[in-house]
Protein backbone atom coordinates (compact mmCIF):
# COMPACT_ATOMS: atom_id res chain seq x y z
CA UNK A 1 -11.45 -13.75 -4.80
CA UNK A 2 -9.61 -10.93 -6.43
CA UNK A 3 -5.80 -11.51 -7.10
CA UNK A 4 -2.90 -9.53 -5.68
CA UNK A 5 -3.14 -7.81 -9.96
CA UNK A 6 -6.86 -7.24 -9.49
CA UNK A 7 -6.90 -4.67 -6.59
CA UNK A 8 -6.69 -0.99 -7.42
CA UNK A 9 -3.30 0.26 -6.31
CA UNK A 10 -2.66 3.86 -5.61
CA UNK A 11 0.04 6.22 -4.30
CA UNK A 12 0.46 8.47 -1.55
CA UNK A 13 -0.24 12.01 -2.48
CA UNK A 14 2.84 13.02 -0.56
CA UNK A 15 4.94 11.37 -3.41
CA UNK A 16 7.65 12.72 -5.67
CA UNK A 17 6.40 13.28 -9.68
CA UNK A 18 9.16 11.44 -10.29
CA UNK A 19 7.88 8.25 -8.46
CA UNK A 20 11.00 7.09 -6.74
CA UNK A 21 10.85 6.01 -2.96
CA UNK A 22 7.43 5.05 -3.24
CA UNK A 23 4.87 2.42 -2.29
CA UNK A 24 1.59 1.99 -3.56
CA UNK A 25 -1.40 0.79 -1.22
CA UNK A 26 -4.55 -1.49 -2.24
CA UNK A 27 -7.56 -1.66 0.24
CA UNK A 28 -9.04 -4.86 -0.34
CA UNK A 29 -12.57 -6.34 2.42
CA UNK A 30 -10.03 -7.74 4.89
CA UNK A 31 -6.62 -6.37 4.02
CA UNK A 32 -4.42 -3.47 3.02
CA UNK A 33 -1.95 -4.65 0.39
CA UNK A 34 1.45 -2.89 0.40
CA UNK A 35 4.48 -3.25 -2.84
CA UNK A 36 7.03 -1.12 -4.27
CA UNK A 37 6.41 0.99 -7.07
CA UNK A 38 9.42 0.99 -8.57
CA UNK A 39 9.36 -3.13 -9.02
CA UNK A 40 5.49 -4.23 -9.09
CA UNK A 41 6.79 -7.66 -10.13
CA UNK A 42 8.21 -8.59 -6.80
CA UNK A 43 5.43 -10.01 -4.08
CA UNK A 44 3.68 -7.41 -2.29
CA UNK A 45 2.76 -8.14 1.47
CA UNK A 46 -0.85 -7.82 3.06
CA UNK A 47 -1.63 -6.23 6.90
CA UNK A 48 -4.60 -6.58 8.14
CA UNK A 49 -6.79 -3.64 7.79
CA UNK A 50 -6.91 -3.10 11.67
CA UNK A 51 -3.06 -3.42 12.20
CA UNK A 52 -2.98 -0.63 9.36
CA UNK A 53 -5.09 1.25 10.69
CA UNK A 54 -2.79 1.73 13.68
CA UNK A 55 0.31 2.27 11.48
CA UNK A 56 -1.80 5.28 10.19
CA UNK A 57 -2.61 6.85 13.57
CA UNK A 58 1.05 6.12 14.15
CA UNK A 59 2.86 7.92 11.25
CA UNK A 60 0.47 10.62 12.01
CA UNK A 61 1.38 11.56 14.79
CA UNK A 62 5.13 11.04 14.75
């Protein structure tokens, strides 16, 4: 099982090149992991991939 430092993390493409106000996202088999860029020390959170997937369709369309 792959640790929370393991998993490729990545940034929206909508963010700044100056990388403040950001998250970063990790898809992982069974969850999408979510943390703050700015502070990668403090504990990210997991949602499931399905209840992201709705978040997604969501933001979209808001």
């Amino acid at each position: 099982m792959s640790t929370v430092t393991d998993l490729d993390w990545f940034k929206s493409s909508y963010s700044s090149a100056q990388g403040d106000s950001c998250v970063e996202v990790a898809v992982a088999e069974t969850a999408v992991h979510v943390r703050d860029s700015k502070d990668v020390t403090r504990p990210a959170f997991a949602v499931g991939r399905e209840g992201w997937g709705r978040f997604v369709s969501f933001a979209a369309n808001a």
